[in-house]
Protein backbone atom coordinates (compact mmCIF):
# COMPACT_ATOMS: atom_id res chain seq x y z
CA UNK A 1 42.87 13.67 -29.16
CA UNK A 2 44.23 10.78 -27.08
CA UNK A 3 42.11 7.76 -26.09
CA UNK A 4 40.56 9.27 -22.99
CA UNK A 5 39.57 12.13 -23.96
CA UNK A 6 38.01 10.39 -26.87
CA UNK A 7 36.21 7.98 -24.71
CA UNK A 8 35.05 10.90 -22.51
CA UNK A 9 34.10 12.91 -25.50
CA UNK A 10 31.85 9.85 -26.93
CA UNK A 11 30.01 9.39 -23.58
CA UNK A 12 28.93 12.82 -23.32
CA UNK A 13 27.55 12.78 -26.44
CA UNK A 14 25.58 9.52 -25.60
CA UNK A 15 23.95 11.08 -22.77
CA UNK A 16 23.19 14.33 -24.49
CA UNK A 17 21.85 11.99 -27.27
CA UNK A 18 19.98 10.21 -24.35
CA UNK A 19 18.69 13.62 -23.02
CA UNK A 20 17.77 15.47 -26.02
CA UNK A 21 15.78 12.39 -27.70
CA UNK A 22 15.70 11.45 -31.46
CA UNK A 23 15.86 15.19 -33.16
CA UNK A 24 19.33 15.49 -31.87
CA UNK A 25 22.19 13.70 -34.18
CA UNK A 26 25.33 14.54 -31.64
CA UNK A 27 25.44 10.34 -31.32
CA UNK A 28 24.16 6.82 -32.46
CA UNK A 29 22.46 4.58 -30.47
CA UNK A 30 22.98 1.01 -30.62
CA UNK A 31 21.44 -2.10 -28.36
CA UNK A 32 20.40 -1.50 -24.81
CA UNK A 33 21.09 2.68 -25.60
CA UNK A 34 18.19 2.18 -28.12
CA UNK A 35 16.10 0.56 -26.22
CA UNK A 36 16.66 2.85 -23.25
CA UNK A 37 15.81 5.74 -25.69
CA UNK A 38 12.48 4.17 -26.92
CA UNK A 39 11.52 4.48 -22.88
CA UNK A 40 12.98 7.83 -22.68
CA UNK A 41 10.27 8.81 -25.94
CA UNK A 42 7.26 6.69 -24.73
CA UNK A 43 7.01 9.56 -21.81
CA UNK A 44 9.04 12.69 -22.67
CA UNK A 45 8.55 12.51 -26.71
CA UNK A 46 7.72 16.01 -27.37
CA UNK A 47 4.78 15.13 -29.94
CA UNK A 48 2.99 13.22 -27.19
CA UNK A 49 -0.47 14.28 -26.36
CA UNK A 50 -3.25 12.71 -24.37
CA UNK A 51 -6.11 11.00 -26.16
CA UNK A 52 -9.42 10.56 -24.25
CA UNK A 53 -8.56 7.12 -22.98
CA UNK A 54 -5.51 8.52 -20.96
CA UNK A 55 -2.78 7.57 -22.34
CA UNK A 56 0.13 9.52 -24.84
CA UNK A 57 -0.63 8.72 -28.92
CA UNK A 58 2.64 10.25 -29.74
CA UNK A 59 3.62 10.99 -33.40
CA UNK A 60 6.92 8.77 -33.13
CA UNK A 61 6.31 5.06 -33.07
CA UNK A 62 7.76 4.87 -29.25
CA UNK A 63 4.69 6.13 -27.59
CA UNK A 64 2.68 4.17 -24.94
CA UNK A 65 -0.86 3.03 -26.37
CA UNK A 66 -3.78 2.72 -24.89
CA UNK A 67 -3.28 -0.82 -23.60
CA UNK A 68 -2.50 -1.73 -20.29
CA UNK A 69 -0.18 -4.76 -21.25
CA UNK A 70 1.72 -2.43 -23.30
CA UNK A 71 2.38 0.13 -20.42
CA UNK A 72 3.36 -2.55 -18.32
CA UNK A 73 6.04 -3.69 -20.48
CA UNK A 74 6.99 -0.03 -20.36
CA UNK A 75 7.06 -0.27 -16.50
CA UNK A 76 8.97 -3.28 -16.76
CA UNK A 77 11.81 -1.67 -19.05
CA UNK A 78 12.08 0.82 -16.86
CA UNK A 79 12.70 -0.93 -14.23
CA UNK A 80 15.58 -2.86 -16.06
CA UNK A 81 17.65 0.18 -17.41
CA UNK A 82 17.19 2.79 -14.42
CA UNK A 83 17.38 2.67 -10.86
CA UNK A 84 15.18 2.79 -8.48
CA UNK A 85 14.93 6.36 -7.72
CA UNK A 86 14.66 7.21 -11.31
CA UNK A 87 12.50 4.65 -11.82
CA UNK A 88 10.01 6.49 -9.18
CA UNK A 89 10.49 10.01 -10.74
CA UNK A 90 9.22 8.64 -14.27
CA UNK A 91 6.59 6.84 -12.98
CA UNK A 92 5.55 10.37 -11.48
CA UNK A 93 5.55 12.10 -14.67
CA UNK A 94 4.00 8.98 -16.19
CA UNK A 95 1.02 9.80 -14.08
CA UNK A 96 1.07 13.12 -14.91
CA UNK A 97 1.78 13.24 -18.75
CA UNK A 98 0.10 10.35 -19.66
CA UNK A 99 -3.09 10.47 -17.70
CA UNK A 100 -2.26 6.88 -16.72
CA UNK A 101 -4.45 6.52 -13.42
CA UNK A 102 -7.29 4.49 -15.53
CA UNK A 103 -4.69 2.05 -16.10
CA UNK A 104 -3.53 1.54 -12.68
CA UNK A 105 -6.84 -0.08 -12.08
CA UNK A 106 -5.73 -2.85 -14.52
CA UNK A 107 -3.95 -5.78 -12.32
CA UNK A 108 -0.75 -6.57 -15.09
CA UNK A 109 -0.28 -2.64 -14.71
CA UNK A 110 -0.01 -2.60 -10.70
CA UNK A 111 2.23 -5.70 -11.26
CA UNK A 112 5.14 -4.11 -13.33
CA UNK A 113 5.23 -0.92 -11.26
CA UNK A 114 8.10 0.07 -8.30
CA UNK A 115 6.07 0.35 -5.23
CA UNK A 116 6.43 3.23 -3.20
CA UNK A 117 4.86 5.94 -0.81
CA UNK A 118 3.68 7.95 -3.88
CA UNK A 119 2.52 5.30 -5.78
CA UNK A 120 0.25 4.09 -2.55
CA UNK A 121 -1.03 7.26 -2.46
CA UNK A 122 -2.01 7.18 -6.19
CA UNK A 123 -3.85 3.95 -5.48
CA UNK A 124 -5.59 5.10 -2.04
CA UNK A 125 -7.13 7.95 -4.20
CA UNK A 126 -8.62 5.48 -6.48
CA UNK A 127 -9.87 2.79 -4.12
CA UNK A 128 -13.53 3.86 -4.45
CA UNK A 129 -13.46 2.94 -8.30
CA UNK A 130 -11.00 0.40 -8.47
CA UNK A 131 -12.29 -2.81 -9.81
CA UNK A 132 -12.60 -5.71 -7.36
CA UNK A 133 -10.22 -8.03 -9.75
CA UNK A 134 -7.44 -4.96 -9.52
CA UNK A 135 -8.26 -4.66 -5.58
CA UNK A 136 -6.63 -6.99 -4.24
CA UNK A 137 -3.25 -6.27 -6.61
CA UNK A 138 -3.23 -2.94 -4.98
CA UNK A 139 -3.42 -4.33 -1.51
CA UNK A 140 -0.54 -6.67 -1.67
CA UNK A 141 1.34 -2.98 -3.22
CA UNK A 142 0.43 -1.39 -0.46
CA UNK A 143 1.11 -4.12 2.05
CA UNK A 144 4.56 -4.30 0.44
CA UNK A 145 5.13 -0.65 1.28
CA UNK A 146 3.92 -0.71 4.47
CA UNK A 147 6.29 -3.71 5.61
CA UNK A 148 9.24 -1.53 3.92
CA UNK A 149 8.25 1.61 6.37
CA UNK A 150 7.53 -0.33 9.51
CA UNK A 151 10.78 -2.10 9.30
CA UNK A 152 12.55 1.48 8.32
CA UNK A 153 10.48 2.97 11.84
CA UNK A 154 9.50 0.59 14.66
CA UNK A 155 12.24 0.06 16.29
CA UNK A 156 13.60 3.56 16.36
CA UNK A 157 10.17 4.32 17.66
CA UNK A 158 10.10 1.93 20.18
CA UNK A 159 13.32 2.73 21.39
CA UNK A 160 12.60 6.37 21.11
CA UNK A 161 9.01 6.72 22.88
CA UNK A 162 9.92 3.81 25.64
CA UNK A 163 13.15 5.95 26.91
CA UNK A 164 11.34 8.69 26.82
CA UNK A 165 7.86 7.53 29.15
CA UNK A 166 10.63 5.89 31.58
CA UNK A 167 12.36 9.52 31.64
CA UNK A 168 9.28 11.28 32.10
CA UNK A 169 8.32 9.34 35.56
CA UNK A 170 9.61 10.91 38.08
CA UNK A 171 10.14 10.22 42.20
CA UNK A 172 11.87 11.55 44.72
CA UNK A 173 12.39 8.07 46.42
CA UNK A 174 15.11 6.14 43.81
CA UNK A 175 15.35 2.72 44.71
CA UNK A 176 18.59 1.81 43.08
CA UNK A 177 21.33 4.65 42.59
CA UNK A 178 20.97 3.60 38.38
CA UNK A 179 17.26 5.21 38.49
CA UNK A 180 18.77 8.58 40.08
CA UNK A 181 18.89 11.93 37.45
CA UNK A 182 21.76 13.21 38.63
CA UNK A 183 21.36 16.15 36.34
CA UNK A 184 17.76 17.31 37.74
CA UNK A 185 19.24 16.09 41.16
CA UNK A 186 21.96 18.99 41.21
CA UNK A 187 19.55 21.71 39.87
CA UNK A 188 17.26 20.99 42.31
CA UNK A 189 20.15 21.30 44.97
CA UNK A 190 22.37 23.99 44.33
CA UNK A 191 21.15 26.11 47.07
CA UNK A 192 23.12 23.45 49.09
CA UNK A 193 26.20 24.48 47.45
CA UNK A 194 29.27 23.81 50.11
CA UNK A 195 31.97 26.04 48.40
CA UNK A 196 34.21 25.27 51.02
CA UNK A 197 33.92 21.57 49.84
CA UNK A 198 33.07 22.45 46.08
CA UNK A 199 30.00 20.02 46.54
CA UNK A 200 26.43 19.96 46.58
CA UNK A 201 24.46 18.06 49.32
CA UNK A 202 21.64 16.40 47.56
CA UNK A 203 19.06 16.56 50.30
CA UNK A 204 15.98 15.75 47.90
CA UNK A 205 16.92 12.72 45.31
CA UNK A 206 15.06 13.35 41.96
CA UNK A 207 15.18 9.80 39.80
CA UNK A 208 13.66 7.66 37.33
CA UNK A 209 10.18 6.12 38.34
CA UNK A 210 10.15 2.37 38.06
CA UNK A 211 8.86 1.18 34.42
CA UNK A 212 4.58 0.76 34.83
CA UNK A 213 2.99 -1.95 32.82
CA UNK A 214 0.36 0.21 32.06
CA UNK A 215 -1.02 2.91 29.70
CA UNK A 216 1.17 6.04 31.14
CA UNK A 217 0.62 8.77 27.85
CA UNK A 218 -2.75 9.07 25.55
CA UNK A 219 -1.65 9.59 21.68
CA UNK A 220 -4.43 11.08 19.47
CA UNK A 221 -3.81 11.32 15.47
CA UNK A 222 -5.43 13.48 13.51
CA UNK A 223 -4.98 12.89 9.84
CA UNK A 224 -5.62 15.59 6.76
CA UNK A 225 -6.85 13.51 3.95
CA UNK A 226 -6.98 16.12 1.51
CA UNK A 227 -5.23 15.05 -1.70
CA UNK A 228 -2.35 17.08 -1.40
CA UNK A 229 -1.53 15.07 2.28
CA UNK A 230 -0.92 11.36 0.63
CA UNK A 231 2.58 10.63 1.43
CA UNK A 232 2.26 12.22 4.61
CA UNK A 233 -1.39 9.71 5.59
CA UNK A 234 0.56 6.75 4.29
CA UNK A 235 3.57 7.76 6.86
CA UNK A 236 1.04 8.63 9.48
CA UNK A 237 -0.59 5.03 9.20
CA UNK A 238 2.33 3.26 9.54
CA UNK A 239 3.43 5.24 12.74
CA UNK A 240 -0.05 5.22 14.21
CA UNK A 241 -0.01 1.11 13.76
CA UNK A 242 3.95 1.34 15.80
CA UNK A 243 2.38 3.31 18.59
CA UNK A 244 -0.72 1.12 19.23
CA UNK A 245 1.55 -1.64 19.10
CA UNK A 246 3.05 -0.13 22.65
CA UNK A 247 1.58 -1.28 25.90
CA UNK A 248 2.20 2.35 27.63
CA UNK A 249 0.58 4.73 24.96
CA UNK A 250 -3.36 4.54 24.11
CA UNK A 251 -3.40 5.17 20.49
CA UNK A 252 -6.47 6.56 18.46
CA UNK A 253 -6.44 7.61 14.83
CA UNK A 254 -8.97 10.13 13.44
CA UNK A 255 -8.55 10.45 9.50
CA UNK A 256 -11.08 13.76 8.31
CA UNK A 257 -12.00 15.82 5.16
CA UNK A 258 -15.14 17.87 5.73
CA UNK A 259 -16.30 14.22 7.64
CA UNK A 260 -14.44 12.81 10.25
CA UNK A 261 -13.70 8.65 10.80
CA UNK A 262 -12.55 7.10 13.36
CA UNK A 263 -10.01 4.41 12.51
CA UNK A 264 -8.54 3.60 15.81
CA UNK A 265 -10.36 0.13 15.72
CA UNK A 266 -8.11 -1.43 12.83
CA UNK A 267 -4.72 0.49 13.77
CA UNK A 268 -3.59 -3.17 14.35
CA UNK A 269 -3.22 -3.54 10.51
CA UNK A 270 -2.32 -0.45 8.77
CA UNK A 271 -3.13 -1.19 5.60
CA UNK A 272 -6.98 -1.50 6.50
CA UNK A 273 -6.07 1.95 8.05
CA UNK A 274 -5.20 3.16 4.71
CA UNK A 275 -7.95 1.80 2.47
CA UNK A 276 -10.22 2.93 5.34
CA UNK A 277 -9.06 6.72 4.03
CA UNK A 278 -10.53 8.67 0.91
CA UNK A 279 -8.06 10.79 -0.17
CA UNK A 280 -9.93 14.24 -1.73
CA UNK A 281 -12.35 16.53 -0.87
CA UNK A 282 -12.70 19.34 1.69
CA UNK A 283 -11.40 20.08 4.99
CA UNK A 284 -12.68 20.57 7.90
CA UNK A 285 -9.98 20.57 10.76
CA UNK A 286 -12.50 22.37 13.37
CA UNK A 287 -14.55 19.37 13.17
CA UNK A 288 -11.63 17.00 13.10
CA UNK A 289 -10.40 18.54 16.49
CA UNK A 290 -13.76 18.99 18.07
CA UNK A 291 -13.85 15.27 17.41
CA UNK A 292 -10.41 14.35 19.42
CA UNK A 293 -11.33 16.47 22.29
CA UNK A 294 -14.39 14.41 22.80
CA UNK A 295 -11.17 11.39 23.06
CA UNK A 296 -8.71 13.16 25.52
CA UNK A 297 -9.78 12.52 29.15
CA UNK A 298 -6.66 12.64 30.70
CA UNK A 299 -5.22 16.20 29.08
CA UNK A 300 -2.25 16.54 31.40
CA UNK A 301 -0.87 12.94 29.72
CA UNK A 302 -1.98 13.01 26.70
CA UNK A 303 -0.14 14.04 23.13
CA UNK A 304 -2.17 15.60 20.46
CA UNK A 305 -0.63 15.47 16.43
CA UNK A 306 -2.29 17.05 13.74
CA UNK A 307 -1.17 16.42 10.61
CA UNK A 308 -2.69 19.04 7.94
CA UNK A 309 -1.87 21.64 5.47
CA UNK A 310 -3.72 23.89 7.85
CA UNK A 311 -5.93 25.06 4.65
CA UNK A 312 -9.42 25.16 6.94
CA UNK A 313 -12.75 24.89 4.82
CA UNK A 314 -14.36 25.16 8.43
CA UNK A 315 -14.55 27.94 11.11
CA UNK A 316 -11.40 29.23 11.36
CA UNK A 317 -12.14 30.89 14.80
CA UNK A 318 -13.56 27.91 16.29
CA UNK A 319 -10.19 26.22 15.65
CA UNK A 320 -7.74 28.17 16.91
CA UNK A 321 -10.05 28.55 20.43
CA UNK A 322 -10.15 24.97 20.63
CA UNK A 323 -6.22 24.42 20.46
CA UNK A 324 -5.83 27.34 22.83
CA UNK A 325 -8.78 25.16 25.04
CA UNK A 326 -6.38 21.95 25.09
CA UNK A 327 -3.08 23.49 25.62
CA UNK A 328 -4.21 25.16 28.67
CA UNK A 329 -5.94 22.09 29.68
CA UNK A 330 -2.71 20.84 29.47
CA UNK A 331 -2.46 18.83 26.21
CA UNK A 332 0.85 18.46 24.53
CA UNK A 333 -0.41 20.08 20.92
CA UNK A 334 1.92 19.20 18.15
CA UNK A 335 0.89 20.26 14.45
CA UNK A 336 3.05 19.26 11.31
CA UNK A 337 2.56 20.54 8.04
CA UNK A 338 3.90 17.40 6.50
CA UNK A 339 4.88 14.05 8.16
CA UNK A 340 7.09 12.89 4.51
CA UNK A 341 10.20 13.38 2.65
CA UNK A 342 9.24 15.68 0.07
CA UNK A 343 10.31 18.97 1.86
CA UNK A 344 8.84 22.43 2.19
CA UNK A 345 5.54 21.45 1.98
CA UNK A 346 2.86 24.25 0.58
CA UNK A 347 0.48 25.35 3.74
CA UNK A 348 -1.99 27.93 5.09
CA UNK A 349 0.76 30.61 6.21
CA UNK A 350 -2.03 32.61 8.21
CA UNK A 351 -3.00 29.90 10.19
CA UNK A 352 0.51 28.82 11.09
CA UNK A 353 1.57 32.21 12.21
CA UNK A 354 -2.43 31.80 14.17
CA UNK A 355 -1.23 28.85 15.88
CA UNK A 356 2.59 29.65 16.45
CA UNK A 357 1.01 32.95 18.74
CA UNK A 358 -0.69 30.10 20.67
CA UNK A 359 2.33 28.75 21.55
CA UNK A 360 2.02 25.70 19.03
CA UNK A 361 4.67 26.23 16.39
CA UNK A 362 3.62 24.29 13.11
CA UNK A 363 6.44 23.02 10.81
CA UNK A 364 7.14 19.84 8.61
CA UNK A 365 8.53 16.70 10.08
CA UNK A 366 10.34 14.22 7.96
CA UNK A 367 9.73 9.95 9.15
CA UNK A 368 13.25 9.55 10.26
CA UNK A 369 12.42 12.89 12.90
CA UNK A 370 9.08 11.58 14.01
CA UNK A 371 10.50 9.05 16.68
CA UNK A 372 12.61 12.06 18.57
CA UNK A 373 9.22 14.50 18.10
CA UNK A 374 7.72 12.62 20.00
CA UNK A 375 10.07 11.35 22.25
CA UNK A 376 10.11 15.16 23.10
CA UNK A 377 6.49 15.71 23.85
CA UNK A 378 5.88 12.16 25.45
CA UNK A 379 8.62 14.01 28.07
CA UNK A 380 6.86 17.36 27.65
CA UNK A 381 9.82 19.59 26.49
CA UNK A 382 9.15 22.84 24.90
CA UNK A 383 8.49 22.16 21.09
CA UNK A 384 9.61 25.81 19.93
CA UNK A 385 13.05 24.69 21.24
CA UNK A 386 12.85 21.29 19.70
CA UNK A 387 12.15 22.62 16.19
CA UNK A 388 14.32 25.79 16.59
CA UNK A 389 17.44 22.90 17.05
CA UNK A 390 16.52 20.31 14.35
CA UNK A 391 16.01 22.91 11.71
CA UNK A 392 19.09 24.38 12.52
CA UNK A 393 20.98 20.76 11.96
């Protein structure tokens, strides 16, 4: 066996050493490996069970007790020999195997941990217990997060939904040859087809209306806060806050279980948006859209998102008649199953295949797709088309 094949052969065995934990004897351990492998045990030792105080009393001395300053030094080493996205994954299964949601209420815990969109939607869930002293830790988390997404969003939104409401005004009276559509200017032409000159004769100019200070589309937001919706209300926040932060759209934001709130009031900070949520509970999206109607006054310019798994605790019937109700009143209805990147999301099938005979297709829609979505209803293009393309890509 030369050297590289040696070295090669003695790494492999370090991460199969790594991967199969402390019963397997295929390497040794030494230094940082050690220490990585006490991590590895604290969470995915199979002897670990959880006590009553929700946390793993393993039999092997590298479990996590029941102390929060001793899961945040866990955190922390975690954080020092992983990266970040595997740092995310075991603080996932943390949560899961070792019951530790009590102990995110304790301030050194929130401290050590990775922020991110699950982890914000761990803490939204437990805002109505959380202590006031571990309050305002779990703010500044969530604020963190927030920053992260708005700076990964608002300007692709901006640019996005601006092009798009100066696209969507139209006039047959151009005023500089820049604002003419030359494409809808030769459709609506051919019939003056000169095939003798191979040229049409635009008689009737279709361009670009001149930008409008003022409100030109109405955005409503309907928000599932059912539990199994987190990532995609933290996601929904953030965009909500981007879009009321546009002169030319009037933004509201309804958030609903089987109660509906109105949040459109604090869409200025999104944070206050998401602590204004209670993630749980019921669903009623009959109510929830019964409640946006009441918003839309101006249905031929106005955009209407709901964001839910589509699993209706309400009346069923009553739903489906009143998105029929605003799509013939002329209401651009858009309904996503997710608005996250955690892919195929689970959802009421029935409902779906309800709404998609309506003419409203429903489908999942990850953050970096929002911006064109809505770009695309904003100019009133036929959604079916829209989703038919970007699932194809």
């Amino acid at each position: 066996m030369n050297a590289t094949t040696e070295v090669g052969h003695t790494e492999r065995a370090r991460r199969w050493r790594l991967v199969l934990g402390g019963d397997a004897d295929c390497a040794t351990l030494s230094g940082s490996d050690q220490a990585m492998d006490s991590t590895l045990a604290a969470l995915y030792n199979r002897g670990s069970r959880t006590t009553g105080s929700g946390v793993g009393d393993g039999e092997r001395g590298a479990d996590l007790s029941g102390s929060a300053p001793r899961v945040a030094r866990w955190l922390g080493d975690i954080r020092e020999y992983f990266p970040t996205s595997v740092v995310r994954v075991m603080q996932t299964d943390a949560m899961e195997r070792l019951g530790l949601g009590q102990l995110l209420l304790e301030p050194e815990m929130m401290e050590a941990v990775e922020p991110d969109v699950h982890l914000v939607g761990t803490l939204l869930s437990l805002n109505r217990v959380m202590p006031a002293e571990a309050r305002e830790t779990a703010r500044e988390i969530v604020r963190k997060v927030v920053e992260d997404l708005e700076k990964r969003v608002a300007q692709k939104t901006r640019s996005e939904i601006g092009g798009a409401i100066d696209r969507s005004t139209r006039t047959h009276r151009p005023r500089r040859v820049s604002d003419i559509d030359w494409n809808a200017t030769i459709r609506r032409n051919l019939a003056h087809y000169l095939p003798e000159h191979r040229t049409v004769i635009p008689q009737t100019l279709i361009g670009h209306g001149r930008r409008s200070r003022g409100v030109q589309k109405d955005v409503v937001l309907a928000i599932d806060q059912s539990g199994s919706m987190a990532s995609s209300v933290v996601y929904a926040s953030v965009f909500g806050a981007v879009l009321a932060s546009m002169r030319t759209l009037k933004t509201s934001l309804v958030v609903f279980d089987t109660a509906v709130v109105d949040l459109t009031d604090q869409l200025t900070d999104p944070v206050e948006v998401l602590f204004g949520t209670q993630l749980g509970g019921g669903t009623n999206i009959n109510k929830a859209i019964a409640y946006s109607q009441g918003l839309i006054d101006r249905p031929q310019d106005s955009i209407f998102v709901l964001i839910s798994d589509l699993y209706e605790g309400g009346v069923r019937a009553e739903m489906l008649k009143r998105v029929s109700a605003m799509k013939s009143a002329g209401v651009q209805v858009v309904v996503l199953l997710a608005l996250s990147d955690e892919g195929a999301p689970f959802y009421d099938r029935r409902n779906a295949a309800a709404l998609a005979e309506l003419g409203v297709p429903a489908f999942a829609c990850t953050p970096d797709m929002f911006p064109e979505l809505m770009a695309a209803a904003i100019q009133g293009r036929p959604l079916d088309a829209w989703v038919d393309k970007h699932l194809d890509e």
